[in-house]
N, C-alpha and C. Protein backbone atom coordinates (compact mmCIF):
# COMPACT_ATOMS: atom_id res chain seq x y z
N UNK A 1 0.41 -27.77 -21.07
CA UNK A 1 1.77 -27.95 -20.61
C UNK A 1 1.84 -29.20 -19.75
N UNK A 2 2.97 -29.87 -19.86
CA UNK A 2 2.78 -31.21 -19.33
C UNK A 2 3.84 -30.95 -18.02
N UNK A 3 3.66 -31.65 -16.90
CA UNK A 3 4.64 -31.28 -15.87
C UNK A 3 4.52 -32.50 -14.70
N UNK A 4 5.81 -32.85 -14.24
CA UNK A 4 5.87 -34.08 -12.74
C UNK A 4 5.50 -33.23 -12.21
N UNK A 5 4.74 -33.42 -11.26
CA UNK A 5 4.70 -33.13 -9.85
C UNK A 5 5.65 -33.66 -8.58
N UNK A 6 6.23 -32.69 -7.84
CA UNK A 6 7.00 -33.58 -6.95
C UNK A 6 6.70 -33.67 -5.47
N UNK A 7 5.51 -33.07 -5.52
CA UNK A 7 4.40 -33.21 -3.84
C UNK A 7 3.49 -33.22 -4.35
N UNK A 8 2.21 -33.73 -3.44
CA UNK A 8 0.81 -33.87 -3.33
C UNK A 8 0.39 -32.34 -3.60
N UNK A 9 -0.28 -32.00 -4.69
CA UNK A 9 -1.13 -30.92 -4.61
C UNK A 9 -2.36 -30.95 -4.91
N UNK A 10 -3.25 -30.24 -3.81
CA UNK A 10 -4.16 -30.36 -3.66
C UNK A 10 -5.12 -30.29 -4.78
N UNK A 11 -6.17 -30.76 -5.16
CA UNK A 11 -6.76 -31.03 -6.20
C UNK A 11 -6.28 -31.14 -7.62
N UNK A 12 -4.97 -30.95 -7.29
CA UNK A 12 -4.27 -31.20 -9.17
C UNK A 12 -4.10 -32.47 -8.83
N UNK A 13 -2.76 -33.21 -8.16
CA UNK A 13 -2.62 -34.74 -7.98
C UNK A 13 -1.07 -35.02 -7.09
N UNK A 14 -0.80 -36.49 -7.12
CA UNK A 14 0.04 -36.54 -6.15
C UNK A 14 1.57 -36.86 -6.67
N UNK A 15 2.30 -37.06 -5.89
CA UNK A 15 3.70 -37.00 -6.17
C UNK A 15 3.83 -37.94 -7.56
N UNK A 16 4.90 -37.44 -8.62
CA UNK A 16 5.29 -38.60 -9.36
C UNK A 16 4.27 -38.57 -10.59
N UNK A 17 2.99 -37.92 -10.43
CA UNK A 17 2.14 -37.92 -11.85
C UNK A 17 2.46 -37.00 -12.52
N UNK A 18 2.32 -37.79 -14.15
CA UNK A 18 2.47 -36.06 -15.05
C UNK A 18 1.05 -36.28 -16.01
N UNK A 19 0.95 -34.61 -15.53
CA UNK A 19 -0.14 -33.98 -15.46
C UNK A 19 0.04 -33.25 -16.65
N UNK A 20 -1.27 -33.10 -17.25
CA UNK A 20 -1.56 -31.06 -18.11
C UNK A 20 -2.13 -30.00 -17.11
N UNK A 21 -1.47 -28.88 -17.10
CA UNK A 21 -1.91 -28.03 -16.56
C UNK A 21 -1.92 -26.48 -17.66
N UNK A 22 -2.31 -25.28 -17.08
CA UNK A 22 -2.77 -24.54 -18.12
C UNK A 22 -1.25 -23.93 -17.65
N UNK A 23 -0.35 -23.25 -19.26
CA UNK A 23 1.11 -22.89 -18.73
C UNK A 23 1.08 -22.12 -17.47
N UNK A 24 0.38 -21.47 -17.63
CA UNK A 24 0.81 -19.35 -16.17
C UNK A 24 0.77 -20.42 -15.00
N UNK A 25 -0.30 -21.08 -14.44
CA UNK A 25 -0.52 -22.11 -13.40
C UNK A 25 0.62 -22.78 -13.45
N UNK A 26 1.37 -24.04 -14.67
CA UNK A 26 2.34 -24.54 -14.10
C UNK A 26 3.70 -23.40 -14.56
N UNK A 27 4.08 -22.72 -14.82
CA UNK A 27 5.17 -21.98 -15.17
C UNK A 27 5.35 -20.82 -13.86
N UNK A 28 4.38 -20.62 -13.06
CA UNK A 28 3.95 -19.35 -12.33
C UNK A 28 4.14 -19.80 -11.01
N UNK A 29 3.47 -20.87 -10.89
CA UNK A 29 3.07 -21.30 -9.45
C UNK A 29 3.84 -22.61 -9.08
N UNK A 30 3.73 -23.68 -10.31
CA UNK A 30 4.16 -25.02 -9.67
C UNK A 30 5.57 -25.44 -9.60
N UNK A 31 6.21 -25.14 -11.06
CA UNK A 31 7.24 -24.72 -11.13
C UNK A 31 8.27 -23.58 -10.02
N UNK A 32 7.84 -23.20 -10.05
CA UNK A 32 8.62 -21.44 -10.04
C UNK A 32 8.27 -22.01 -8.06
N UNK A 33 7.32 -22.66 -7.25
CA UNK A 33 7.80 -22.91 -6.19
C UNK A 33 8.12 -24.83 -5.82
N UNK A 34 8.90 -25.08 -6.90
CA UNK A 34 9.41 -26.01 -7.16
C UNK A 34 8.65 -27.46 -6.57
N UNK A 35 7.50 -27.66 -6.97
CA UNK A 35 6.31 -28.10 -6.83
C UNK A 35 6.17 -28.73 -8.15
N UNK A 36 6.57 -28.76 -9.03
CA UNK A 36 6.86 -29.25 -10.22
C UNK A 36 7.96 -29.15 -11.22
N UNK A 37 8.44 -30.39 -12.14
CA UNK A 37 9.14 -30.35 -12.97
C UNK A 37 8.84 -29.88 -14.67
N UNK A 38 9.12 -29.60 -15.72
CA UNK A 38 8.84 -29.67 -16.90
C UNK A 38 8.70 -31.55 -17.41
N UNK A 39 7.76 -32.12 -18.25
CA UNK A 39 8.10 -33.46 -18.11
C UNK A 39 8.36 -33.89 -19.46
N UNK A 40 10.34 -33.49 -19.12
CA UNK A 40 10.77 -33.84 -20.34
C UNK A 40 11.24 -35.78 -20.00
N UNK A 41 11.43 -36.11 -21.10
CA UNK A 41 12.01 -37.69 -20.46
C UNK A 41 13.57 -37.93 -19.51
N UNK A 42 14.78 -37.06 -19.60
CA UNK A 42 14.84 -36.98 -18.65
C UNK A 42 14.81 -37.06 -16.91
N UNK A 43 13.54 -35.64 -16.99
CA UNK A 43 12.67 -35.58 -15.74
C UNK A 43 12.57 -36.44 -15.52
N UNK A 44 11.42 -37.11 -16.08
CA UNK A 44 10.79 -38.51 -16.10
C UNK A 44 11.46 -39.83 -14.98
N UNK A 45 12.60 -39.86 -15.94
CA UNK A 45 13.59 -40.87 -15.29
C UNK A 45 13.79 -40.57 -13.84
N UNK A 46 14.37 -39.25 -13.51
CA UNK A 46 15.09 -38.59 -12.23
C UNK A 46 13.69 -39.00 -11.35
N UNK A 47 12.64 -38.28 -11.80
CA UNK A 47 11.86 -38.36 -10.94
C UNK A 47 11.27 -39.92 -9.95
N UNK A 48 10.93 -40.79 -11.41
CA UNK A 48 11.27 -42.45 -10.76
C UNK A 48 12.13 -42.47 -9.93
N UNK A 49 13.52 -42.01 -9.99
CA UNK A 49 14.82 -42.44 -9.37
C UNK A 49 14.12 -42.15 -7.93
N UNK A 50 13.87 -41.14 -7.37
CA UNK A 50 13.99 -40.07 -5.77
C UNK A 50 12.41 -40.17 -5.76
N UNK A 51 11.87 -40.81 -6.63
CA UNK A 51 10.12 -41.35 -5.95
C UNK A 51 10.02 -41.50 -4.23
N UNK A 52 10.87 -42.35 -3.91
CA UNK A 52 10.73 -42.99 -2.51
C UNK A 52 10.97 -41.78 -1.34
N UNK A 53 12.71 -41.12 -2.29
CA UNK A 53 13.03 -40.04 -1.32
C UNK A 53 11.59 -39.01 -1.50
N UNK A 54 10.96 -38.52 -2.49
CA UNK A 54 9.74 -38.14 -2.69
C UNK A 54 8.97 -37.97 -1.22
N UNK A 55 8.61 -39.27 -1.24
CA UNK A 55 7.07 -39.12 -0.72
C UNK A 55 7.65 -39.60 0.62
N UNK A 56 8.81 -40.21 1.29
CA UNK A 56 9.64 -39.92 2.79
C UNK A 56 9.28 -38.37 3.52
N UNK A 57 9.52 -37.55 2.38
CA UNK A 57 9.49 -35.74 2.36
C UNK A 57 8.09 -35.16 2.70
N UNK A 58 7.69 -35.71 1.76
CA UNK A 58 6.01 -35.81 2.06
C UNK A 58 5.35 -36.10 3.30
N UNK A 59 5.85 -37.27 3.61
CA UNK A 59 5.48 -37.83 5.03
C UNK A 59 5.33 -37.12 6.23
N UNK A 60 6.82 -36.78 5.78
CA UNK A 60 7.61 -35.71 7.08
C UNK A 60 6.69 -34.56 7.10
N UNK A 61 6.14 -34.21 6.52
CA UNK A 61 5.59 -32.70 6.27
C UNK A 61 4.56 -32.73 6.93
N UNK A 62 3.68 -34.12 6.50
CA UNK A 62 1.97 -34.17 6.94
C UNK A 62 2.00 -34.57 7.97
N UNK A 63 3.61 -35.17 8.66
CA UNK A 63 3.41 -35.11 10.36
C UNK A 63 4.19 -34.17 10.97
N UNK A 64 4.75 -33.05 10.61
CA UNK A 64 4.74 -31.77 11.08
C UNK A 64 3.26 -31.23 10.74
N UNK A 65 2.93 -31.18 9.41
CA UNK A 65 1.71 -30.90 9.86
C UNK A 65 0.14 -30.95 11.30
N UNK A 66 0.40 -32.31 11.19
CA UNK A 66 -0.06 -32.84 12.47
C UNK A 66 -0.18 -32.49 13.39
N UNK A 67 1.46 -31.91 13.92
CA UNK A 67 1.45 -31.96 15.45
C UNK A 67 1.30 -30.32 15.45
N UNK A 68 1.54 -29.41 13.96
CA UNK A 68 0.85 -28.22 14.33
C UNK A 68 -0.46 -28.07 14.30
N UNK A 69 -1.22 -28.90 13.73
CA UNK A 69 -2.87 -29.08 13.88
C UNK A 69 -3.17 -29.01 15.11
N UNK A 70 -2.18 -30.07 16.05
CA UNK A 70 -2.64 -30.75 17.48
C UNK A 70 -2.46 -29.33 18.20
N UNK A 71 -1.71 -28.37 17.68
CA UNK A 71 -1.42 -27.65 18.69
C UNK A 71 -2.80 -26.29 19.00
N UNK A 72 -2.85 -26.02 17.37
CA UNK A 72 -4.04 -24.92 16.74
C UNK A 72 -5.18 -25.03 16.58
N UNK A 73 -5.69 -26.34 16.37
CA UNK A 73 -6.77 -26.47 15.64
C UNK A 73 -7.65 -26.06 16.77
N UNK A 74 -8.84 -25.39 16.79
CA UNK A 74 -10.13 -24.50 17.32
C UNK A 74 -9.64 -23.80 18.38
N UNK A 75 -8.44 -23.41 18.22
CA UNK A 75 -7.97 -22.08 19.42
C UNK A 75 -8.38 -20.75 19.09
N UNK A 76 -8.80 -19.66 20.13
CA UNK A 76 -9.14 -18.70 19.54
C UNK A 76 -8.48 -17.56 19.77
N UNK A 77 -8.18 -16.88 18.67
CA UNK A 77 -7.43 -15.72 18.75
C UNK A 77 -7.45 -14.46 18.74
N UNK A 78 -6.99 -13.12 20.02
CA UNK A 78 -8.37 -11.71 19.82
C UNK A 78 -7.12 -10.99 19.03
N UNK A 79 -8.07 -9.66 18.54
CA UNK A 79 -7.48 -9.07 17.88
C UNK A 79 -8.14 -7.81 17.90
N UNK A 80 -7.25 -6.81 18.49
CA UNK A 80 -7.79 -5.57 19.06
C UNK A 80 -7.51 -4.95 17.39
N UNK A 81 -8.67 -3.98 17.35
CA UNK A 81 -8.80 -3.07 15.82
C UNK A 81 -9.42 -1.41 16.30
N UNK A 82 -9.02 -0.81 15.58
CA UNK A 82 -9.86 0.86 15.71
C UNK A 82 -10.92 0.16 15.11
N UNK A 83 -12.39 0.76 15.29
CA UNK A 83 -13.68 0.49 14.79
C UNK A 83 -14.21 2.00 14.92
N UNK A 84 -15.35 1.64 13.92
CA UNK A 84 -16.53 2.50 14.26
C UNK A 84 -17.29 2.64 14.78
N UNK A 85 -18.56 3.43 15.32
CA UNK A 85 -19.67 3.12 16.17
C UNK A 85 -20.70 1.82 15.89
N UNK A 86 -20.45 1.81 14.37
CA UNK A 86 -21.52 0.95 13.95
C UNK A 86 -20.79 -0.94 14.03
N UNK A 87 -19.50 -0.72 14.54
CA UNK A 87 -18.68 -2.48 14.72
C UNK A 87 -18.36 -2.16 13.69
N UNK A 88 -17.65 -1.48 12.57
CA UNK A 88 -17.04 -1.96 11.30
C UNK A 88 -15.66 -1.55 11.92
N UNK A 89 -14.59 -2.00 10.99
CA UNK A 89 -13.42 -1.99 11.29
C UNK A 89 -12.74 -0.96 10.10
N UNK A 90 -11.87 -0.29 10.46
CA UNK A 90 -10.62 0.29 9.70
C UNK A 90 -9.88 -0.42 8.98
N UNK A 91 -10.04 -0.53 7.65
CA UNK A 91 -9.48 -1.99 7.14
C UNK A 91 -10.11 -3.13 7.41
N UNK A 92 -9.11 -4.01 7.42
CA UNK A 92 -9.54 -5.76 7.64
C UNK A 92 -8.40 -6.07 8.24
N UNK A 93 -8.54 -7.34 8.86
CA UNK A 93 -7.59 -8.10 9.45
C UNK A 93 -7.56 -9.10 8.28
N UNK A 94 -6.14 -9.27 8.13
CA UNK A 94 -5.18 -9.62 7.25
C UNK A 94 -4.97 -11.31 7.35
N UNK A 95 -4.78 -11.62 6.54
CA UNK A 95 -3.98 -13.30 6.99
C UNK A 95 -2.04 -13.07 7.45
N UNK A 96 -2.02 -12.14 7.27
CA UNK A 96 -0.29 -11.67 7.71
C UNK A 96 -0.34 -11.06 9.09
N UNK A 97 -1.28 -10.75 9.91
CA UNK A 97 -1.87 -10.34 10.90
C UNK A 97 -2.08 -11.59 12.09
N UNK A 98 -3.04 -12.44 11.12
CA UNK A 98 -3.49 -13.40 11.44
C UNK A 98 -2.24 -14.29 11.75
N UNK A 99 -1.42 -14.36 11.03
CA UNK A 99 0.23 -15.40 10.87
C UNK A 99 0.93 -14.62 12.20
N UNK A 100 1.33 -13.53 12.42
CA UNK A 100 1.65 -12.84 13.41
C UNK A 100 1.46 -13.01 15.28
N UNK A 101 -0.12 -13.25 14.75
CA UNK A 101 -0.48 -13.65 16.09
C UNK A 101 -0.33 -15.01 16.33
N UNK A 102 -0.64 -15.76 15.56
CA UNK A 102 -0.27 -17.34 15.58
C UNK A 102 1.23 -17.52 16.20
N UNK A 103 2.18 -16.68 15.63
CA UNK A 103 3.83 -16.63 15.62
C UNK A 103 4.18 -16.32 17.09
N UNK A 104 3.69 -14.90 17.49
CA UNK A 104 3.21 -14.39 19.17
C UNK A 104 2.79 -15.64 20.02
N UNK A 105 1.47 -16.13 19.77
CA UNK A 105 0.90 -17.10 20.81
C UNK A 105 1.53 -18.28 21.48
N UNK A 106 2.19 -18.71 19.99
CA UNK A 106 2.28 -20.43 20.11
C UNK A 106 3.96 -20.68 19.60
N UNK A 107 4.50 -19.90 19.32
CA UNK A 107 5.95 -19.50 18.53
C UNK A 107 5.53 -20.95 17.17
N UNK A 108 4.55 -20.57 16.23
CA UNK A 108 4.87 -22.12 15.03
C UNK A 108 4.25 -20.58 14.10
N UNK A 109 5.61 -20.64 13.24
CA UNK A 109 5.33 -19.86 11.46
C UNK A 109 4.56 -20.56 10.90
N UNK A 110 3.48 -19.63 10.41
CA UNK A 110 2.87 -20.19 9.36
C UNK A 110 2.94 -18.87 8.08
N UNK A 111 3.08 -18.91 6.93
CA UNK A 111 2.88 -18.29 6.06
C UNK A 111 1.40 -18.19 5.93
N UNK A 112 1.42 -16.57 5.08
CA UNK A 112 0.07 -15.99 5.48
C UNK A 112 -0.87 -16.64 3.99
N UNK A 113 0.17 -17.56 3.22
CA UNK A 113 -0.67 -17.70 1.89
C UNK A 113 -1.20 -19.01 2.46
N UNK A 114 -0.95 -19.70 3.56
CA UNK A 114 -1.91 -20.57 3.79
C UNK A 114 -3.04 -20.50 4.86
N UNK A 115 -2.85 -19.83 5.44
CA UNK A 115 -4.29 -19.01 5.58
C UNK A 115 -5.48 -18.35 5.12
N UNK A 116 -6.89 -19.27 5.26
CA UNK A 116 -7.84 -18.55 4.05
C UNK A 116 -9.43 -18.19 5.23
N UNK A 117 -9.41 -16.68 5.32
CA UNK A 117 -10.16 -16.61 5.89
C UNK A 117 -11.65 -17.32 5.17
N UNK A 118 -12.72 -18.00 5.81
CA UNK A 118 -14.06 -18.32 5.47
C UNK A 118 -14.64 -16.94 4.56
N UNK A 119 -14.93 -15.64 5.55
CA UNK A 119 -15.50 -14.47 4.88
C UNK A 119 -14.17 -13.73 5.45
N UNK A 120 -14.64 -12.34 4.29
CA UNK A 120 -13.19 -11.09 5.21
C UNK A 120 -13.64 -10.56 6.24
N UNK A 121 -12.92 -10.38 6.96
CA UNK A 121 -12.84 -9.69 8.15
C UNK A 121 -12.69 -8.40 8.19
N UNK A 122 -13.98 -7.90 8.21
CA UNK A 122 -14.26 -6.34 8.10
C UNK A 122 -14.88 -5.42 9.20
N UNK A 123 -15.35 -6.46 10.22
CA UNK A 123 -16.06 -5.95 11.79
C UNK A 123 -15.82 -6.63 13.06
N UNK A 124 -16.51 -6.22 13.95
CA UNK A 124 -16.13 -6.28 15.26
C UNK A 124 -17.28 -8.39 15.51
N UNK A 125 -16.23 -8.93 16.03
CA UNK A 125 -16.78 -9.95 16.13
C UNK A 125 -16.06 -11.50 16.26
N UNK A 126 -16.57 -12.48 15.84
CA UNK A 126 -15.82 -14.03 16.16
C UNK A 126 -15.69 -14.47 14.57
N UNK A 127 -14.92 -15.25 14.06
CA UNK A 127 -14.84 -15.50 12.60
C UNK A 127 -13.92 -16.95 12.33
N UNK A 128 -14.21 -17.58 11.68
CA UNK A 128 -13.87 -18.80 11.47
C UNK A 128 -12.59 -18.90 10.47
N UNK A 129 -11.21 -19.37 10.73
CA UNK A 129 -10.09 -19.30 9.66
C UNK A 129 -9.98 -20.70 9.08
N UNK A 130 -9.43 -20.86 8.17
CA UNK A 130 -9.29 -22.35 7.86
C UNK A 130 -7.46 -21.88 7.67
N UNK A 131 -6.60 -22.95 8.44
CA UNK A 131 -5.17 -22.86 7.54
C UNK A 131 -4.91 -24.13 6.97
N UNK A 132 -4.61 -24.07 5.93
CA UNK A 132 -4.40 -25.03 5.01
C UNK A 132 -2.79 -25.66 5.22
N UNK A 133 -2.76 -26.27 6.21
CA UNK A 133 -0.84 -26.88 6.67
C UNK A 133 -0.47 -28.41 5.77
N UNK A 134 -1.33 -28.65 5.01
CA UNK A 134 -0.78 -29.76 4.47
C UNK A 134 -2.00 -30.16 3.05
N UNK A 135 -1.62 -30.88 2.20
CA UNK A 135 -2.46 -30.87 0.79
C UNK A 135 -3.80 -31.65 1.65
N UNK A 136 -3.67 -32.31 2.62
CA UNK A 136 -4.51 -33.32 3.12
C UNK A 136 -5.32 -32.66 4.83
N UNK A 137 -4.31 -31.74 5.20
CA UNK A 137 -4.36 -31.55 6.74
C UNK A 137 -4.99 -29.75 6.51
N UNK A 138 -5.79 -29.49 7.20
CA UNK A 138 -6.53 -28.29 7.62
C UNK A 138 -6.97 -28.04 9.02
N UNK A 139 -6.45 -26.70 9.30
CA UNK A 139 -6.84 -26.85 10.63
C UNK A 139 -7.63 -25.93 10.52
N UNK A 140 -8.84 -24.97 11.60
CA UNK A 140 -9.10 -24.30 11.50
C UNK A 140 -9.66 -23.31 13.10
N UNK A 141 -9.22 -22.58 13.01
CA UNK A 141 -9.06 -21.14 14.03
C UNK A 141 -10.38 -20.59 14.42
N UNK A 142 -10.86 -19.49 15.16
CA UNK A 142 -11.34 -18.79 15.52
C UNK A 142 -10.68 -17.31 15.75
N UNK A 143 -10.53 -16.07 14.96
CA UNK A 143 -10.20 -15.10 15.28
C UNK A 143 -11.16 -14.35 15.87
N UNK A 144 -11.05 -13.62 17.21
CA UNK A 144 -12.17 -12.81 17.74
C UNK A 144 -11.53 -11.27 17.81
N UNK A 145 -12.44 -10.83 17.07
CA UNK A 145 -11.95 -9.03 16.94
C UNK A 145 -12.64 -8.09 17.86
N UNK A 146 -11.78 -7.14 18.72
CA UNK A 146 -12.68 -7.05 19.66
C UNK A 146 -12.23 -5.11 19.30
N UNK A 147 -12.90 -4.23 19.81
CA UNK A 147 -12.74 -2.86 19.64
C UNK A 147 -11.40 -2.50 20.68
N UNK A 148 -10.82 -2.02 19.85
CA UNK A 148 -9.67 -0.92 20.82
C UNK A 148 -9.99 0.05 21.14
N UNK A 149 -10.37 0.86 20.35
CA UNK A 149 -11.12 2.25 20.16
C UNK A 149 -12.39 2.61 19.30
N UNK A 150 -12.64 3.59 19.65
CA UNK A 150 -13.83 3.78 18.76
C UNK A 150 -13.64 5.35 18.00
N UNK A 151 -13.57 6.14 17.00
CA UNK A 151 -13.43 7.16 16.79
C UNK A 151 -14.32 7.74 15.60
């Protein structure tokens, strides 16, 4: 399936290229969060046209990105859990958990799909997050899980 792209995505490519991608990927994901066009000729044209407005948009993003990096990047965040005797946890701590407390701390939304924990978070302990705020910009966290209870 052939498709513009109309932002930088990360390892596919950057604004303005048309690409093949496999359909479900561009029909599912790139498309459908308007991250891409179909690349009929048309498209094509439009897309040349708003190139500039394009990547202005772009800009803007990777320096909001920025200044939420400046704000997050290696802060650490606790997170009280029921546990067991042995440090395991009841569940996992979540990246929607994780977005929550970020939202609490510092008042800056982040959606929880750009949040990727390193390993899951299944015990009592310190853990490394990566959030992914821009195709180019990554910041990355420290969540520390500490026992609430023990039962």
């Amino acid at each position: 399936m052939r498709i513009i792209l109309l932002e930088n995505v990360k390892r596919v490519g950057s604004i303005g290229e048309v690409i093949d991608v496999k359909r479900g990927y561009g029909r599912n994901y790139l498309i459908a969060n308007k991250k891409a066009l179909y690349a009929s000729k048309e498209n094509i044209l439009q897309v040349e046209k708003i190139k500039s407005d394009l990547s202005k948009k772009d800009n803007e993003k990777k320096k909001d990105a920025t200044q939420i990096l400046e704000q997050i990047n290696g802060k650490e965040y606790n997170v009280k859990k029921l546990s067991t005797e042995n440090n395991e946890l009841y569940g996992s701590v979540k990246p929607t958990e994780i977005s929550k407390l970020i939202l609490n701390e510092n008042k800056i939304d982040i959606k929880p799909s750009m949040i990727q924990p390193i390993n899951e978070i299944k015990s009592l302990g310190k853990f490394k997050v990566k959030i992914s705020l821009h195709s180019e910009i990554e910041a990355e966290i420290t969540v520390s899980v500490k026992s609430a209870d023990t039962i």
